[in-house]
Protein backbone atom coordinates (compact mmCIF):
# COMPACT_ATOMS: atom_id res chain seq x y z
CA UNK A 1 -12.74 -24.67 9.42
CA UNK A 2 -11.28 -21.13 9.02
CA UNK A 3 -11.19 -18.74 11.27
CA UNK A 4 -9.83 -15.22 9.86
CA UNK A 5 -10.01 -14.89 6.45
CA UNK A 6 -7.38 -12.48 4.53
CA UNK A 7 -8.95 -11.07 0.75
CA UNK A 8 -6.49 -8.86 -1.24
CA UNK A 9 -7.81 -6.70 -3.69
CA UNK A 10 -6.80 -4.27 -6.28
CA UNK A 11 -10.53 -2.63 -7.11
CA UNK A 12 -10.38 -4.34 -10.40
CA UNK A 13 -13.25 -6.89 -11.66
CA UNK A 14 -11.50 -10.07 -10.99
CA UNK A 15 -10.44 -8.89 -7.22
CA UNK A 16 -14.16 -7.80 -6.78
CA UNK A 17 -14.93 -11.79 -7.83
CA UNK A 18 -12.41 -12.86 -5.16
CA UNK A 19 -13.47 -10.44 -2.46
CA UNK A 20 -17.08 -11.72 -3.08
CA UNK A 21 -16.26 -15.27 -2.77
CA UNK A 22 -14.29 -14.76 0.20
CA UNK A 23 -17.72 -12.75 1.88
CA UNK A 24 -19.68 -15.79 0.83
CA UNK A 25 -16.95 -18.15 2.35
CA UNK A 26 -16.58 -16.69 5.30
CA UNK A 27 -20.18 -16.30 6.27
CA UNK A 28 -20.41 -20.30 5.55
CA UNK A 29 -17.19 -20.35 7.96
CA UNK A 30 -18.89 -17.77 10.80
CA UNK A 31 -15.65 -16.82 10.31
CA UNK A 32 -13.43 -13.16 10.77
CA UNK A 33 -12.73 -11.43 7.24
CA UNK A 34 -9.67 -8.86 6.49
CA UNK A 35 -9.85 -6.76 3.73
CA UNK A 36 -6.45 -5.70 2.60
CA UNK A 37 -5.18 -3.50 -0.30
CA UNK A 38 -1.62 -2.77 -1.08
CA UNK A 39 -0.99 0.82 -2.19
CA UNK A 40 2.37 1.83 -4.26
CA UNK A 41 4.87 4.21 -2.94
CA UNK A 42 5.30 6.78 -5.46
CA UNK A 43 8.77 6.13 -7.51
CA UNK A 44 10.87 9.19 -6.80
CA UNK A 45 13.07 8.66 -9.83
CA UNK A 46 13.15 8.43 -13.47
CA UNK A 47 14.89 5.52 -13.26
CA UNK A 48 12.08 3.99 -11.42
CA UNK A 49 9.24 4.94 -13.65
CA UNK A 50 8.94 8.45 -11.68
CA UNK A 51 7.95 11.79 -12.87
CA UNK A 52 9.89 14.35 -10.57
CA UNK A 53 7.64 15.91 -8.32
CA UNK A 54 7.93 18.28 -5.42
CA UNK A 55 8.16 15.86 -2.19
CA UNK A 56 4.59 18.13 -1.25
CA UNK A 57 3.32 16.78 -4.90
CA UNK A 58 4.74 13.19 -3.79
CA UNK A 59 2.68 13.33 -0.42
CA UNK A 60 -0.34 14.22 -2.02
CA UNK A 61 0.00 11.92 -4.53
CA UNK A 62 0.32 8.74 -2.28
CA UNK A 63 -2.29 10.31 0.02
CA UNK A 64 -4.48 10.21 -3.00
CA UNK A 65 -3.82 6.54 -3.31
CA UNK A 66 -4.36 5.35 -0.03
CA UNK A 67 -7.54 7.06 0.75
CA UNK A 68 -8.48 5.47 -2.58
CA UNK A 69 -7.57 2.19 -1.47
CA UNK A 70 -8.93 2.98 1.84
CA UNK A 71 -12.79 3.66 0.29
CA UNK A 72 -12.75 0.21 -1.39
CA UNK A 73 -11.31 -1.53 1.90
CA UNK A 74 -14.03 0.60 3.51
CA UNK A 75 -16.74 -0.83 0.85
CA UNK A 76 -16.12 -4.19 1.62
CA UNK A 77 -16.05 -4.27 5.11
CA UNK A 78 -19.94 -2.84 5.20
CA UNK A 79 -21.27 -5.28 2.66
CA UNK A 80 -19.51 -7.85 4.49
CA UNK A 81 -20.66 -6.62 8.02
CA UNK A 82 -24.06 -6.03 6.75
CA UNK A 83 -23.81 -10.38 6.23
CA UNK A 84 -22.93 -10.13 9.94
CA UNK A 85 -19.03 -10.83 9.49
CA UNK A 86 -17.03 -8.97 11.38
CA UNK A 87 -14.39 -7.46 9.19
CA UNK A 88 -11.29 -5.59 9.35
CA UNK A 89 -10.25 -3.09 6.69
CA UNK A 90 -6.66 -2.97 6.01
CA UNK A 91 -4.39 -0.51 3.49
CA UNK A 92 -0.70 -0.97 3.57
CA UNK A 93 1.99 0.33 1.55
CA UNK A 94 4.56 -1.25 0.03
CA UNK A 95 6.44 -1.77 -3.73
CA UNK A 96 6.33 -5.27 -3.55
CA UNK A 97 2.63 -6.62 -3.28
CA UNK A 98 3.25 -10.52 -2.58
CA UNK A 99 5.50 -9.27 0.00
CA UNK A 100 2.91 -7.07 1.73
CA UNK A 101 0.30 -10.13 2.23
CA UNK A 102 2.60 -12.46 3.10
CA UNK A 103 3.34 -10.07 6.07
CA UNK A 104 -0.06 -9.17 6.70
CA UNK A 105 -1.08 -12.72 6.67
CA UNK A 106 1.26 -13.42 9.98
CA UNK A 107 0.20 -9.66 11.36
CA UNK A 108 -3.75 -10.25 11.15
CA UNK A 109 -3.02 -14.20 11.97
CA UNK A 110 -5.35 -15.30 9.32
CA UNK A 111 -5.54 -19.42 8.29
CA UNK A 112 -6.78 -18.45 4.29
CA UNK A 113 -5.91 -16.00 1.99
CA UNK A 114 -8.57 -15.28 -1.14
CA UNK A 115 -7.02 -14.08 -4.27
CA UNK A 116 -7.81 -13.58 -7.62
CA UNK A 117 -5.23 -14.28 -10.64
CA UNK A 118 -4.81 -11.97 -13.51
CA UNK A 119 -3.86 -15.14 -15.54
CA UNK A 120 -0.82 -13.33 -17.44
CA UNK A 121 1.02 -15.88 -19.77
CA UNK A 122 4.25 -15.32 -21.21
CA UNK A 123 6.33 -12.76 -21.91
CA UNK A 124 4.05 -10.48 -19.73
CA UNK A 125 4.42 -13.01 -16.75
CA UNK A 126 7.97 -12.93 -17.35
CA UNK A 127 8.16 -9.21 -17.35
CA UNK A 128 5.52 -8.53 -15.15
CA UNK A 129 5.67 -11.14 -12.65
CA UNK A 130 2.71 -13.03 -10.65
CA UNK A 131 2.18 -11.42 -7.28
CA UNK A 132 -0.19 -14.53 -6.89
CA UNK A 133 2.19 -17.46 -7.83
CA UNK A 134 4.98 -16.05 -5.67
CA UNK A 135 2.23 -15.52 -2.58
CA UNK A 136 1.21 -18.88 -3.74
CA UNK A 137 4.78 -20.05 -3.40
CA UNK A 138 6.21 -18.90 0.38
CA UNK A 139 2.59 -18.61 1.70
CA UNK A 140 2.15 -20.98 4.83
CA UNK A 141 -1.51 -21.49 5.02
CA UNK A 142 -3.63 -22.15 2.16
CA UNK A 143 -4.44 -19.81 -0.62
CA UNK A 144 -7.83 -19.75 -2.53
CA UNK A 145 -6.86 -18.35 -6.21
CA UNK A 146 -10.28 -17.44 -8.30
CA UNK A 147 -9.46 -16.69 -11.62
């Protein structure tokens, strides 16, 4: 059925739901599983939500993030191994998230992408937008959303 499985995650609760489905899924699949978190790029402004920092601050900073990101990519890809799914652990960085998977989608050439859905409703959807609904939107193979 599917062959390479794509998971995002953010660390949270819900993602762990989705990242555990997609484990379960792809073990009834025998098939490949990538793990894949988005990390920020620090915003170098005020403008952009930014406290200044020293670019040496900055680096550190979004060094901090990734290896954070990396440790929970790192996570899932042994509990998913230890099922015997092979399973690539992925961090990538980028400000826009739905953007991110949509690329990494066509770079790991996965057929299914698990997500979960925060579930935001009005005026914190509009103002906050839905990473999901818009990967849910341009996506061009099918999309598993657990809520």
């Amino acid at each position: 059925m599917y062959q390479r499985i794509l998971v995002t995650t953010d660390g949270s609760k819900l993602s762990n739901k989705a990242v555990s489905s997609a484990i379960a899924l792809a073990s009834l699949c025998k098939a490949e599983l990538v793990a894949l978190q988005v990390v920020p790029r620090y915003p170098q402004t005020y403008f952009e939500g930014g406290i200044a920092l020293a670019g040496d601050d900055v680096k550190q900073v979004e060094k901090a993030w990734s290896d954070a990101a990396q440790k929970v990519v790192d996570g899932i890809k042994k509990t998913a191994e230890a099922k015997g799914i092979k399973t690539k652990a992925v961090v990538v960085r980028s400000d826009v998230v739905s953007d991110a998977v949509l690329a990494a989608i066509k770079k790991q050439n996965c057929d299914l992408i698990v997500m979960a859905s925060h579930g935001r409703r009005g005026i914190k959807r509009l103002l906050l937008g839905s990473e999901t609904q818009h990967v849910l939107t341009h996506a061009n193979i099918p999309v598993l959303i657990l809520k």
